[in-house]
C-alpha atoms as a PDB file:
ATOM      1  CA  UNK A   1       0.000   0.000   0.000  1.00  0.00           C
ATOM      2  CA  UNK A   2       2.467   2.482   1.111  1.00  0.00           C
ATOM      3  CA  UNK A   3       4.333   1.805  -2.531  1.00  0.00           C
ATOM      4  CA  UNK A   4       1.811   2.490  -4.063  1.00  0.00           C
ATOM      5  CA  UNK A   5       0.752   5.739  -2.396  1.00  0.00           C
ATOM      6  CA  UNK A   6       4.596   6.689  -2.825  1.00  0.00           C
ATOM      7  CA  UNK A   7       4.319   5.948  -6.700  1.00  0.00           C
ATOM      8  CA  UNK A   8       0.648   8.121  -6.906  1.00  0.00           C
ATOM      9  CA  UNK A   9       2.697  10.950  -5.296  1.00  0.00           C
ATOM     10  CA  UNK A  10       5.604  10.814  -7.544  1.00  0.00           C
ATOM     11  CA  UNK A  11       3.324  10.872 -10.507  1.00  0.00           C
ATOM     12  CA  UNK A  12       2.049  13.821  -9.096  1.00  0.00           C
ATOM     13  CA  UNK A  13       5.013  15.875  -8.336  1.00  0.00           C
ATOM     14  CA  UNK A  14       6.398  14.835 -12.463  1.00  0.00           C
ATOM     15  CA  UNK A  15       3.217  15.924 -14.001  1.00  0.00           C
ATOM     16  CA  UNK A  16       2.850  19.367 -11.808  1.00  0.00           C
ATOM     17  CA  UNK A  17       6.221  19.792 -12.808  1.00  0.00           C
ATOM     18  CA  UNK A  18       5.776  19.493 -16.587  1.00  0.00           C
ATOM     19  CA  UNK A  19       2.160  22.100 -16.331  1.00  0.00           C
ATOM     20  CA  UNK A  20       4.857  24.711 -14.201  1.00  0.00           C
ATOM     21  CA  UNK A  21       7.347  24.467 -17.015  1.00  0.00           C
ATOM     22  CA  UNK A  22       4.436  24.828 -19.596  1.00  0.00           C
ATOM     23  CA  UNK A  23       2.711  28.132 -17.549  1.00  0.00           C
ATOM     24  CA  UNK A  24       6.242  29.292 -17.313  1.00  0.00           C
ATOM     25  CA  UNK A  25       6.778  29.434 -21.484  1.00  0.00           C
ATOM     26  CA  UNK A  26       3.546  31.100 -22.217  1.00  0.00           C
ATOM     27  CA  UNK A  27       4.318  33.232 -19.231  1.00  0.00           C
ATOM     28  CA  UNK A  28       7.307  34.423 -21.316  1.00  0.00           C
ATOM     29  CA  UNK A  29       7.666  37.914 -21.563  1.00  0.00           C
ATOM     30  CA  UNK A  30       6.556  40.135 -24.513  1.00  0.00           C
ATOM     31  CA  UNK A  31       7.122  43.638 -25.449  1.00  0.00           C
ATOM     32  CA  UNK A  32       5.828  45.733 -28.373  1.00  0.00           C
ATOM     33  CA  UNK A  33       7.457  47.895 -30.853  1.00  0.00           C
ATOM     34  CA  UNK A  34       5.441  51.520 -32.000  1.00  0.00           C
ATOM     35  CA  UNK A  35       6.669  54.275 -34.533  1.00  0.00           C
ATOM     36  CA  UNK A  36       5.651  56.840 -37.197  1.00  0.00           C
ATOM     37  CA  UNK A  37       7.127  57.285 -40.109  1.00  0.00           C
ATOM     38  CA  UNK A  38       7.747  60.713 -42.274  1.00  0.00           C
ATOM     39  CA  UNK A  39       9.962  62.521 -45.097  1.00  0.00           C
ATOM     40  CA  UNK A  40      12.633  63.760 -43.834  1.00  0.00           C
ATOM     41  CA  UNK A  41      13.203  66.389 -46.222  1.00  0.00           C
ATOM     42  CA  UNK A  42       9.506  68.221 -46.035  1.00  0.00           C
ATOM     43  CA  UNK A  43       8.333  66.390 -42.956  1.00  0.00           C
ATOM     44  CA  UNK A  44       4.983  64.977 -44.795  1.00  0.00           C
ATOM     45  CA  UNK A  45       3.718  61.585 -43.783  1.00  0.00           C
ATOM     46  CA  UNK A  46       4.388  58.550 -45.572  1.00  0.00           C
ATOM     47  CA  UNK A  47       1.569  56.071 -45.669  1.00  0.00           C
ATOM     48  CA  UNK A  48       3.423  53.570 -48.065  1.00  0.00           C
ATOM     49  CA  UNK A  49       6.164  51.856 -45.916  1.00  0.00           C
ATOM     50  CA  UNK A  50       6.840  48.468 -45.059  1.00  0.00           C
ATOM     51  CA  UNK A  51       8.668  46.859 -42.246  1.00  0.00           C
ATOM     52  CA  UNK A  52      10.437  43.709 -41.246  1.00  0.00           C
ATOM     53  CA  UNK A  53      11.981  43.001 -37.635  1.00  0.00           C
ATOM     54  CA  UNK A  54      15.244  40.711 -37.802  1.00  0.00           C
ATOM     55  CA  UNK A  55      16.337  38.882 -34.697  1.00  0.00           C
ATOM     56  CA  UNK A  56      19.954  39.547 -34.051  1.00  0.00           C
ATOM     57  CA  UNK A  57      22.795  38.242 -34.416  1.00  0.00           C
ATOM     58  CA  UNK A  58      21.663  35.819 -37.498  1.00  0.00           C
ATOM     59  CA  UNK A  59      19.194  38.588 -39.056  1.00  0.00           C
ATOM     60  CA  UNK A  60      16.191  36.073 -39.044  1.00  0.00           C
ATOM     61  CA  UNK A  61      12.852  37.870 -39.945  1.00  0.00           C
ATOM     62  CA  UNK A  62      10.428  37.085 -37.341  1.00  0.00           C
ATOM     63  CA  UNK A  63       7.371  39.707 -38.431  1.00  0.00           C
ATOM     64  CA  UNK A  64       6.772  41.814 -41.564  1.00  0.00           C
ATOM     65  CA  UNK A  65       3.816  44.264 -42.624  1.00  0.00           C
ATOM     66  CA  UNK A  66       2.866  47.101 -43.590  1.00  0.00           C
ATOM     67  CA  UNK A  67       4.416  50.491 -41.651  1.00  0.00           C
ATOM     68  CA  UNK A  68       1.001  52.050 -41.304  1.00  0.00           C
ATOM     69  CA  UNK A  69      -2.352  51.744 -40.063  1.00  0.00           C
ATOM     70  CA  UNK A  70      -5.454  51.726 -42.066  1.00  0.00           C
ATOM     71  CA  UNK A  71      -8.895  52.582 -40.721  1.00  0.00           C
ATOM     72  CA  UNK A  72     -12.045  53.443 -41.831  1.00  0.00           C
ATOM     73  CA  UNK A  73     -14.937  56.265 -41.150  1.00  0.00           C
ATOM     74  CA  UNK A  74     -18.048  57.519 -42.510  1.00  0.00           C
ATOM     75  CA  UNK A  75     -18.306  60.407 -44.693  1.00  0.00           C
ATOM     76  CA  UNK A  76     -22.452  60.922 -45.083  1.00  0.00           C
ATOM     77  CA  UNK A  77     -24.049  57.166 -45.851  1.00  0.00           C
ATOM     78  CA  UNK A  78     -20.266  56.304 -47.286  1.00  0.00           C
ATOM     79  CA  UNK A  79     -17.685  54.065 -45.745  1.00  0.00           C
ATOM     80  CA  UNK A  80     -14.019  55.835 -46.654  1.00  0.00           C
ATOM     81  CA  UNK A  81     -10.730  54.110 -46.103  1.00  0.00           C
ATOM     82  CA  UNK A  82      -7.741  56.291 -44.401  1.00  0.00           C
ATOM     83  CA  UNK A  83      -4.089  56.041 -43.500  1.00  0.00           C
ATOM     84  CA  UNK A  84      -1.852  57.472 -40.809  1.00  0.00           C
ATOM     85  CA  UNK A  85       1.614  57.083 -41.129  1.00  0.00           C
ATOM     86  CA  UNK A  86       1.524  55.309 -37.380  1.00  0.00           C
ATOM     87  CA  UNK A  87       2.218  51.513 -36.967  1.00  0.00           C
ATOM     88  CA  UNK A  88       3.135  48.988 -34.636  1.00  0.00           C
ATOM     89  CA  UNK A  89       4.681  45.670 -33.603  1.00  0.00           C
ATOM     90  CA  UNK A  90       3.311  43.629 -31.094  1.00  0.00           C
ATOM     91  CA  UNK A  91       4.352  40.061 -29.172  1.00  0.00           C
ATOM     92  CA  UNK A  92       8.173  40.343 -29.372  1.00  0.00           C
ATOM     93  CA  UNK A  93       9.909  37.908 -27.009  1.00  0.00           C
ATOM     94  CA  UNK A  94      11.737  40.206 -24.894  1.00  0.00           C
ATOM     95  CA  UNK A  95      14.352  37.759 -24.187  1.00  0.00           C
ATOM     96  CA  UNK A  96      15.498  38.962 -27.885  1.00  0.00           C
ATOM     97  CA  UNK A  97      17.289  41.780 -29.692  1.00  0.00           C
ATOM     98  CA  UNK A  98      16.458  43.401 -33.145  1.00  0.00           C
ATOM     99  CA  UNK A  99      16.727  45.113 -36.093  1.00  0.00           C
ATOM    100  CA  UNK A 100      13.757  46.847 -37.579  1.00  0.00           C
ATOM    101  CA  UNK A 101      13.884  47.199 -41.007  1.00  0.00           C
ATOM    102  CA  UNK A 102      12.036  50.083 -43.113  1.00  0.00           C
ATOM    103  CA  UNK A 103      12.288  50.282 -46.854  1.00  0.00           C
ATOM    104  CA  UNK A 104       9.478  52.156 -49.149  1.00  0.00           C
ATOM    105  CA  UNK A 105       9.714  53.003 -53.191  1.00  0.00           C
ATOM    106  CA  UNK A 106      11.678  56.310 -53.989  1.00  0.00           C
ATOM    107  CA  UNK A 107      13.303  56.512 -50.263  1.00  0.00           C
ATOM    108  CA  UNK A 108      16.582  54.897 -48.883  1.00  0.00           C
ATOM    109  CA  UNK A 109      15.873  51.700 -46.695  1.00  0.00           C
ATOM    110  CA  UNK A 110      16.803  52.786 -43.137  1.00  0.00           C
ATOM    111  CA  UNK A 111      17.923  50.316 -39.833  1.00  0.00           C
ATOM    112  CA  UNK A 112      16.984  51.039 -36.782  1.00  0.00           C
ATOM    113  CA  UNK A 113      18.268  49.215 -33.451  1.00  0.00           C
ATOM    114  CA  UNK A 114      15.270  47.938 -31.399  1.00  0.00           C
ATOM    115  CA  UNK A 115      17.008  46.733 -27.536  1.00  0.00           C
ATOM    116  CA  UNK A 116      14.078  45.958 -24.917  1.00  0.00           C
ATOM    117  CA  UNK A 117      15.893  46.837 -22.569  1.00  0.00           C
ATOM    118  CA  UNK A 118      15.509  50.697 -23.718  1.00  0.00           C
ATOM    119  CA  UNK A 119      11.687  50.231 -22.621  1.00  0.00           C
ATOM    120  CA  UNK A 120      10.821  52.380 -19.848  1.00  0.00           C
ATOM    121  CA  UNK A 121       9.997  50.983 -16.339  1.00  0.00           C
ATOM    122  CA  UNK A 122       5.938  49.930 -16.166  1.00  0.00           C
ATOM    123  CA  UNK A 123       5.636  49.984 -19.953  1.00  0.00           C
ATOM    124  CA  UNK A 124       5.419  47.625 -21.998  1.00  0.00           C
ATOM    125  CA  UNK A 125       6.262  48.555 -25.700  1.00  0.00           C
ATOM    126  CA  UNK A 126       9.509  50.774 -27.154  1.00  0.00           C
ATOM    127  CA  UNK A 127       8.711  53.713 -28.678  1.00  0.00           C
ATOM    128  CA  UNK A 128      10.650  54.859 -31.416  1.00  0.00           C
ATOM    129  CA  UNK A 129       8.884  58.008 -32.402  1.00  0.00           C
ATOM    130  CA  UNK A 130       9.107  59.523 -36.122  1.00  0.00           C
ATOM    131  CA  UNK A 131      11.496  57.966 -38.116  1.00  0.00           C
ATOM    132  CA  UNK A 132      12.326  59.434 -41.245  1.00  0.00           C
ATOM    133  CA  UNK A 133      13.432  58.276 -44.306  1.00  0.00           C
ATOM    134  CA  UNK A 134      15.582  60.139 -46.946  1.00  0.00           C
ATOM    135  CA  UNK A 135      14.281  60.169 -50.388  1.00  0.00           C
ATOM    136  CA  UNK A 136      16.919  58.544 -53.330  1.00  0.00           C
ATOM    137  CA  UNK A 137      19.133  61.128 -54.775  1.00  0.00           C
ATOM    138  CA  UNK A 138      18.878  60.865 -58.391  1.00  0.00           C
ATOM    139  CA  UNK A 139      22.373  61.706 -59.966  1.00  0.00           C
ATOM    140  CA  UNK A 140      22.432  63.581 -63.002  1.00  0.00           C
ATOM    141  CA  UNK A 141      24.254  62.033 -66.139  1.00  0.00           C
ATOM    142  CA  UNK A 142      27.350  63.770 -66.477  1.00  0.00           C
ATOM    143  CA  UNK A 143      30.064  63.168 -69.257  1.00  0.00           C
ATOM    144  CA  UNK A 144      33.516  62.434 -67.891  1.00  0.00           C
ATOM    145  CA  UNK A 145      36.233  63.315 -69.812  1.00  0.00           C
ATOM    146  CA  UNK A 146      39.812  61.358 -68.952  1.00  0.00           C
ATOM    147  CA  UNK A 147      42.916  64.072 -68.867  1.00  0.00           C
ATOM    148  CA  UNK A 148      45.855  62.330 -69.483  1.00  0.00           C
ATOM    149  CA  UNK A 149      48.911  64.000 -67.574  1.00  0.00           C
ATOM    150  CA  UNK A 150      51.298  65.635 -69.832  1.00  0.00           C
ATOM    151  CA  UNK A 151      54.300  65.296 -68.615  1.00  0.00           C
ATOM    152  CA  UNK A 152      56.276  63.304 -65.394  1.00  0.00           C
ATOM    153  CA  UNK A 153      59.392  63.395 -63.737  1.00  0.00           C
ATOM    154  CA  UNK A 154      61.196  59.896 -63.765  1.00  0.00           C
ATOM    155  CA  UNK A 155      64.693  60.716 -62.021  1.00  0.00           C
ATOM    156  CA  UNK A 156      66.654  63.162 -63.586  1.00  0.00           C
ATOM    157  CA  UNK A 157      64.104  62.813 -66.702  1.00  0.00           C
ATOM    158  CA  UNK A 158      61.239  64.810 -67.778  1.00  0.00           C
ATOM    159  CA  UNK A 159      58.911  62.602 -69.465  1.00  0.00           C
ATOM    160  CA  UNK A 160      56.407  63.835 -71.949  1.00  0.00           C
ATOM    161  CA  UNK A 161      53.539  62.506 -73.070  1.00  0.00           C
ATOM    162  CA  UNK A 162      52.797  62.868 -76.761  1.00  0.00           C
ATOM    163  CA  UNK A 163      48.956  61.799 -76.621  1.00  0.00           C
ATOM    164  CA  UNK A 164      48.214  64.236 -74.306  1.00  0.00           C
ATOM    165  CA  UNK A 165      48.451  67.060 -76.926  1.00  0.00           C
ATOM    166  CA  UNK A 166      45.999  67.828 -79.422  1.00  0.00           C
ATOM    167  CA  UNK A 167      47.852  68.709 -82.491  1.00  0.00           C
ATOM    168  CA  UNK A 168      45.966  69.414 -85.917  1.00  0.00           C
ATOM    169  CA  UNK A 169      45.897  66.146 -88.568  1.00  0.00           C
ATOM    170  CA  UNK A 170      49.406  66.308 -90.281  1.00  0.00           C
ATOM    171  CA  UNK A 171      51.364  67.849 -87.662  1.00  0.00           C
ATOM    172  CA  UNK A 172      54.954  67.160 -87.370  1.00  0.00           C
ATOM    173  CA  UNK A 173      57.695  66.612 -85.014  1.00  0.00           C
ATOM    174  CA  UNK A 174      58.054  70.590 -84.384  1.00  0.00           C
ATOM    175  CA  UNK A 175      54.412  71.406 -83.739  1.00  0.00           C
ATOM    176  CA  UNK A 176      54.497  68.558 -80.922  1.00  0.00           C
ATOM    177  CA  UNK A 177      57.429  70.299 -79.446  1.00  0.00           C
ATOM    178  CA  UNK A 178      56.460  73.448 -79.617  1.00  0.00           C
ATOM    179  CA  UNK A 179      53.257  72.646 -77.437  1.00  0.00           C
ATOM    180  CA  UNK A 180      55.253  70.619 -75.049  1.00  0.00           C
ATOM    181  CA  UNK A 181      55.375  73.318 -71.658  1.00  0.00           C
ATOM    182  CA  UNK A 182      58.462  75.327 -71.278  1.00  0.00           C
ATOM    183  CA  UNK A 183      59.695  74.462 -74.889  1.00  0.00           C
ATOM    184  CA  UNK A 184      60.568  76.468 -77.410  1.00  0.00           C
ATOM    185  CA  UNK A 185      61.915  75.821 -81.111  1.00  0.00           C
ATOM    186  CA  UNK A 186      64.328  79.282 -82.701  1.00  0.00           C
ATOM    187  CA  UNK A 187      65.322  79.758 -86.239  1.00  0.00           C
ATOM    188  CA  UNK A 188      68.172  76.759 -87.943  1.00  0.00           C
ATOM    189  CA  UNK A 189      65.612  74.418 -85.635  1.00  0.00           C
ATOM    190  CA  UNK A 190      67.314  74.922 -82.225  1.00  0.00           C
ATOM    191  CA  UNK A 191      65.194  73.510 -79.527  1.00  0.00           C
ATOM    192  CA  UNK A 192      65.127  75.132 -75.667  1.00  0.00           C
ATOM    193  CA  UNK A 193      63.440  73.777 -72.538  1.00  0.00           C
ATOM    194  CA  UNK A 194      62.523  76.097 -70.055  1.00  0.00           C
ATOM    195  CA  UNK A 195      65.167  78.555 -71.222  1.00  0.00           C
ATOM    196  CA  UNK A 196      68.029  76.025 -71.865  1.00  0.00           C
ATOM    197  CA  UNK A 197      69.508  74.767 -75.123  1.00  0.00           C
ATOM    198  CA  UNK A 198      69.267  71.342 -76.340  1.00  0.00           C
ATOM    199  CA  UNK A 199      72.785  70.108 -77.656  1.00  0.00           C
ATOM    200  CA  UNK A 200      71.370  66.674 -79.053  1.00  0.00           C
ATOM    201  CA  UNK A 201      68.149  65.756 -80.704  1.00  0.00           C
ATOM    202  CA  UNK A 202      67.817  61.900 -80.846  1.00  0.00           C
ATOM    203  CA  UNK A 203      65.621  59.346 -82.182  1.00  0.00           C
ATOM    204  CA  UNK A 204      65.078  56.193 -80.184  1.00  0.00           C
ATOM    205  CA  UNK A 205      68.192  57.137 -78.047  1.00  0.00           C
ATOM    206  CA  UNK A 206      70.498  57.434 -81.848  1.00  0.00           C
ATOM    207  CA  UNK A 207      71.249  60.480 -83.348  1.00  0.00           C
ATOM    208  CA  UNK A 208      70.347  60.247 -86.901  1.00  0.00           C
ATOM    209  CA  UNK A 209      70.775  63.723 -88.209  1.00  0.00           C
ATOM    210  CA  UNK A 210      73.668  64.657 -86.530  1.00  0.00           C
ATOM    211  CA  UNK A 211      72.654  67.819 -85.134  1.00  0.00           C
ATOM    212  CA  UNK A 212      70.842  69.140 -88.442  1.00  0.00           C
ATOM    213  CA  UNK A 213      67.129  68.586 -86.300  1.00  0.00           C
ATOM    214  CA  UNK A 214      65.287  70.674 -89.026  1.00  0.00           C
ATOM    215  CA  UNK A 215      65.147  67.520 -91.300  1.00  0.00           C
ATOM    216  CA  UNK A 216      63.429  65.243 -87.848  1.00  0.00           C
ATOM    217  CA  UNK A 217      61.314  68.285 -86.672  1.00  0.00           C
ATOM    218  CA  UNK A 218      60.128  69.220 -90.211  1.00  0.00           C
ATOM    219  CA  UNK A 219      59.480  65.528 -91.229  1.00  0.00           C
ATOM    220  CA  UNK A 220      58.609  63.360 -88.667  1.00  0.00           C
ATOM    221  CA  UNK A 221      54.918  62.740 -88.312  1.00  0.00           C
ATOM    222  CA  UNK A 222      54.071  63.984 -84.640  1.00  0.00           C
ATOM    223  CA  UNK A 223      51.234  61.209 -84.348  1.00  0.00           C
ATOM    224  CA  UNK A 224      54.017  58.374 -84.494  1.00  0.00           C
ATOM    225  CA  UNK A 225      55.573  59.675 -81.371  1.00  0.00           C
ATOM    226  CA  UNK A 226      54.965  58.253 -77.949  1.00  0.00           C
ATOM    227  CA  UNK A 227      56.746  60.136 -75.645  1.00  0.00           C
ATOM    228  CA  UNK A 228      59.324  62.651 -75.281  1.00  0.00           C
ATOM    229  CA  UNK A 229      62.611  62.476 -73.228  1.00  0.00           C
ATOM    230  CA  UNK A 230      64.645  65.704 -71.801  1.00  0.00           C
ATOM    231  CA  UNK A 231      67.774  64.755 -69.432  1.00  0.00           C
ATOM    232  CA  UNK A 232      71.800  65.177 -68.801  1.00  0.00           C
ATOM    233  CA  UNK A 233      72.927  62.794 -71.546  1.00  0.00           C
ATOM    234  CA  UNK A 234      76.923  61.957 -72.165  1.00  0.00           C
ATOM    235  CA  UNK A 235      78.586  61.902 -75.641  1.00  0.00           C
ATOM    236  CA  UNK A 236      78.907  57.906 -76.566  1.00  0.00           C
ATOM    237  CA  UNK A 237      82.406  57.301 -75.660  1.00  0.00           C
ATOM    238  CA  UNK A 238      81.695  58.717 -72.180  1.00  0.00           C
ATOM    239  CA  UNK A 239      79.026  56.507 -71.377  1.00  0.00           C
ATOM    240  CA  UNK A 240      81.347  53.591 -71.972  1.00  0.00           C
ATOM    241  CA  UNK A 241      83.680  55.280 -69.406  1.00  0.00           C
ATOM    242  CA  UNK A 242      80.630  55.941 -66.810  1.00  0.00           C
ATOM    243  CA  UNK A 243      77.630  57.460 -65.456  1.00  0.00           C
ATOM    244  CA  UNK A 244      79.817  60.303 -64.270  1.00  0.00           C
ATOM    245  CA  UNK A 245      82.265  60.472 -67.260  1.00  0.00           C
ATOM    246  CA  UNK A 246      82.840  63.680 -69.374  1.00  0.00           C
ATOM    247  CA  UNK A 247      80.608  66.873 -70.418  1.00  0.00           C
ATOM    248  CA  UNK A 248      76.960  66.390 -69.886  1.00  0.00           C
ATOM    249  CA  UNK A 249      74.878  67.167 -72.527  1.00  0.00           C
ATOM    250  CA  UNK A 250      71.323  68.965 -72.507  1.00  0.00           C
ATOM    251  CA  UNK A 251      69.229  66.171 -74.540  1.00  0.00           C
ATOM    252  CA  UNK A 252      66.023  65.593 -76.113  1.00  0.00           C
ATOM    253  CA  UNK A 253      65.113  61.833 -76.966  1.00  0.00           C
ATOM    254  CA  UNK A 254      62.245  61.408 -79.086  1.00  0.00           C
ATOM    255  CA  UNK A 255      60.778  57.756 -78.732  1.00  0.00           C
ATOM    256  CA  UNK A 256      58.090  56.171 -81.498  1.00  0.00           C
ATOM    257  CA  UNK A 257      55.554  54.106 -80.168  1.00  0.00           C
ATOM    258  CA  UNK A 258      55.709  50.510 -80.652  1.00  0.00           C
ATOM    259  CA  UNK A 259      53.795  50.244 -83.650  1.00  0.00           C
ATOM    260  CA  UNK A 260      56.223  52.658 -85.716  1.00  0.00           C
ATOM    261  CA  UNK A 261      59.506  51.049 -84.108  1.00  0.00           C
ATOM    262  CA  UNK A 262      59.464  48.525 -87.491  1.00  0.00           C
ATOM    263  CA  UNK A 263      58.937  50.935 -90.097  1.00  0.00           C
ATOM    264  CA  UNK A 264      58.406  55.150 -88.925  1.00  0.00           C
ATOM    265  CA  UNK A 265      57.388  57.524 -91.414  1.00  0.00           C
ATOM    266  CA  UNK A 266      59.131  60.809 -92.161  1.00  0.00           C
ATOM    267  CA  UNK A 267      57.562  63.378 -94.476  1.00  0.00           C
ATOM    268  CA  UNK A 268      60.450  64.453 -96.100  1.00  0.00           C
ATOM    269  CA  UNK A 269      62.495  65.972 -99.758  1.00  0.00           C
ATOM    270  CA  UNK A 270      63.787  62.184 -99.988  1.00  0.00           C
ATOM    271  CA  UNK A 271      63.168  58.604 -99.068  1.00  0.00           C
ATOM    272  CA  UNK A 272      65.267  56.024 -97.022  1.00  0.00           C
ATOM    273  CA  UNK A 273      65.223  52.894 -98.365  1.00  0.00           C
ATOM    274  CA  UNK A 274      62.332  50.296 -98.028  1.00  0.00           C
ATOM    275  CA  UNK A 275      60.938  47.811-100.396  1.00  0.00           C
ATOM    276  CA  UNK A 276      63.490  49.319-102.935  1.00  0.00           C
ATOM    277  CA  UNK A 277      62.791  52.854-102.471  1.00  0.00           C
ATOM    278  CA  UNK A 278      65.694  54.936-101.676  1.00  0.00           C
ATOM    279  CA  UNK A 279      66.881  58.802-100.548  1.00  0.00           C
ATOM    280  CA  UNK A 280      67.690  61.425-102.452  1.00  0.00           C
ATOM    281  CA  UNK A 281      71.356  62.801-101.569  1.00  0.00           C
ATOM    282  CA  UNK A 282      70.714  65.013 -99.160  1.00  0.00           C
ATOM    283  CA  UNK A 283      69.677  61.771 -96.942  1.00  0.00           C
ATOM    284  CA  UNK A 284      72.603  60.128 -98.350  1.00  0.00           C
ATOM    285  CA  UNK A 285      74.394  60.175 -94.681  1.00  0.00           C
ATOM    286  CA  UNK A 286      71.191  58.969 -92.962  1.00  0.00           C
ATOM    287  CA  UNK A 287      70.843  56.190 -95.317  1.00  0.00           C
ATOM    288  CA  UNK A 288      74.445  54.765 -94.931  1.00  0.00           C
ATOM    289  CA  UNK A 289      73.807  55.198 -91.579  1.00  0.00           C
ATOM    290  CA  UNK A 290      70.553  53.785 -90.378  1.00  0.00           C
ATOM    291  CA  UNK A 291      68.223  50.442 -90.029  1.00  0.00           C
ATOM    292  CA  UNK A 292      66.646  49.437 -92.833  1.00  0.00           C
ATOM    293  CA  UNK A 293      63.290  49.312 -91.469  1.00  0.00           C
ATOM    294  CA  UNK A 294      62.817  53.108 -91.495  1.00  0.00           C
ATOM    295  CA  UNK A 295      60.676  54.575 -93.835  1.00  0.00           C
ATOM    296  CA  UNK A 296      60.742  58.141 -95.379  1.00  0.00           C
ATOM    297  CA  UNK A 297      57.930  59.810 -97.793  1.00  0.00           C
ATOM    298  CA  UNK A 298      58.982  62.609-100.297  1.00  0.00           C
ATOM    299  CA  UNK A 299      56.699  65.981-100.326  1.00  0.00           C
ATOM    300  CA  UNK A 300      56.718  65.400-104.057  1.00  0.00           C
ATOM    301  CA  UNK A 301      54.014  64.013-105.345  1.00  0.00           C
ATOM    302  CA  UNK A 302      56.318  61.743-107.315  1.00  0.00           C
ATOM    303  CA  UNK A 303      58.045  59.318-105.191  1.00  0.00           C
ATOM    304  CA  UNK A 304      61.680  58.256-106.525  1.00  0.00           C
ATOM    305  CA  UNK A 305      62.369  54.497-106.673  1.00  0.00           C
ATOM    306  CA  UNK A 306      65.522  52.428-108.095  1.00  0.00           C
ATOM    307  CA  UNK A 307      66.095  48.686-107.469  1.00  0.00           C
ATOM    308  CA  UNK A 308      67.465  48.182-104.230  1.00  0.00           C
ATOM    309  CA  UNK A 309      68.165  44.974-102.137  1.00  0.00           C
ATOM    310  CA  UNK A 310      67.896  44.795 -98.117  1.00  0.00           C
ATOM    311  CA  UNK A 311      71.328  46.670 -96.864  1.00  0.00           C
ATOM    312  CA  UNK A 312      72.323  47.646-100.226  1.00  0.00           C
ATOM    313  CA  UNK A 313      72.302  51.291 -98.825  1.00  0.00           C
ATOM    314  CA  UNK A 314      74.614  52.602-101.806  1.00  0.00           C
ATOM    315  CA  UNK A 315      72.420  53.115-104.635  1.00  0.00           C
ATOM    316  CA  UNK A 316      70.520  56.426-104.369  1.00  0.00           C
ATOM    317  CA  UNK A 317      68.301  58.076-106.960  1.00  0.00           C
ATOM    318  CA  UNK A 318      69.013  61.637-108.536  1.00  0.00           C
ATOM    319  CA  UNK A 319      66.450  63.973-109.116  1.00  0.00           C
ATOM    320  CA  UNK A 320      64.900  63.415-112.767  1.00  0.00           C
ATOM    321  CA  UNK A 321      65.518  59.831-112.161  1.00  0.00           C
ATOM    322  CA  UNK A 322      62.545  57.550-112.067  1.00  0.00           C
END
């Protein structure tokens, strides 16, 4: 007997137990969440939000709706349906924290932290007043226009760069120069940077022309030149015997682009050799001394050619000659 009163009591004491623990979970504490919501450039109401309230820290929606009321009144023998721009949240767990969430078309979506334990003492929801969203600047469509930079320092080097000037269709080597800043070009085709003369006028660091630049500035299309190099340079010999060997001399190295490194084009009286065409004699001492891959075009509207083979830099056409 007294078993089994001991087992009746024990079943007693588990199941008031499990109805304790089950009045203690709905028992759970809830709090509510109430706001308004306007512009917040010209303070009207908006009566077209939405919400949703994320649990933190794994952003996990646990409500959505609308962010305003709707209600409705008579007007005469007619039912009319309003708005107000007021709304609410009810039955959060309060053991929680969130993130309400308020997006509407036209406006930026704004965040707003929602703690319970910001709710005042003997109250039971949060208020979070007016919130107010910001409408979406529209930009305007603007053209953009890249400027390249026009010259650099590199060392001791000024760098230009030769796409960075506009130059008319045609131009040669001279009208580059003479737009490139603190350059000038004199009479007999001396060249001056920023008030000091330039001893040596090169071509891919090798001085063609030996000091006659006229025929390069005059000739050589400005549109096959990449960039433009002004340093201390040393005479050949004295770059064998070092950096710091000999006279330094005021330089100007004009450097083709890539595409005009095989074969670059000078508009000139005569024509180097290529594909048989040769110079006329003043462009005899270029010829004997150059590549064969450069290229140069006559003014004439005739264009002198004799049979030629690669490095056969001897044979040279006299005027009348065709």
């Amino acid at each position: 007997m007294f078993k089994s009163i001991s087992n009746l009591i024990a079943a007693i004491a588990m199941m008031a137990a499990v109805f304790a623990g089950s009045a203690s979970a709905h028992a759970e504490k809830v709090f509510g969440v109430k706001a308004s919501v306007r512009d917040a450039g010209d303070n009207t109401v908006i009566t077209d939000a939405t919400y949703r309230m994320l649990q933190l820290p794994d952003s996990a929606e646990v409500r959505h709706g609308d962010a305003f009321t709707t209600y409705y009144r008579y007007e005469g023998d007619h039912l009319k349906e309003g708005y107000t721009n007021n709304f609410g949240v009810r039955e959060l767990p309060i053991s929680g924290v969130y993130l309400l969430e308020l997006s509407c078309p036209g406006y930026e979506t704004l965040y707003v932290d929602v703690d319970p334990a910001n709710i005042p003492k003997k109250s039971y929801d949060l208020d979070l007043g007016t919130l107010r969203l910001s409408k979406v600047k529209m930009l305007r469509e603007v053209s953009v226009t890249a400027t390249k930079v026009k010259f650099y320092n590199k060392g001791d080097t000024v760098v230009y760069n030769a796409d960075a000037f506009v130059l008319a269709e045609g131009s040669m080597l001279d009208a580059l120069i003479a737009q490139l800043p603190g350059a000038e070009i004199r009479s007999g085709g001396q060249i001056y940077v920023n008030g000091r003369y330039v001893e040596s006028l090169l071509l891919n660091g090798k001085d063609f022309f030996k000091g006659n630049n006229e025929i390069m500035l005059e000739n050589l299309g400005a549109y096959t030149v990449k960039n433009i190099e002004v340093y201390d340079g040393q005479e050949e010999m004295d770059r064998i015997m070092g950096k710091d060997y000999g006279k330094k001399i005021y330089t100007m190295n004009v450097k083709l682009k890539k595409e005009y490194n095989v074969g670059f084009l000078l508009n000139a009286e005569g024509g180097l050799w290529n594909q048989g065409q040769v110079s006329w004699p003043p462009f005899r001492h270029v010829l004997q001394q150059s590549e064969p891959n450069i290229i140069l075009w006559q003014r004439q509207q005739h264009q002198l050619s004799v049979e030629a083979r690669p490095r056969e830099f001897g044979a040279v056409a006299q005027p009348g000659e065709r």
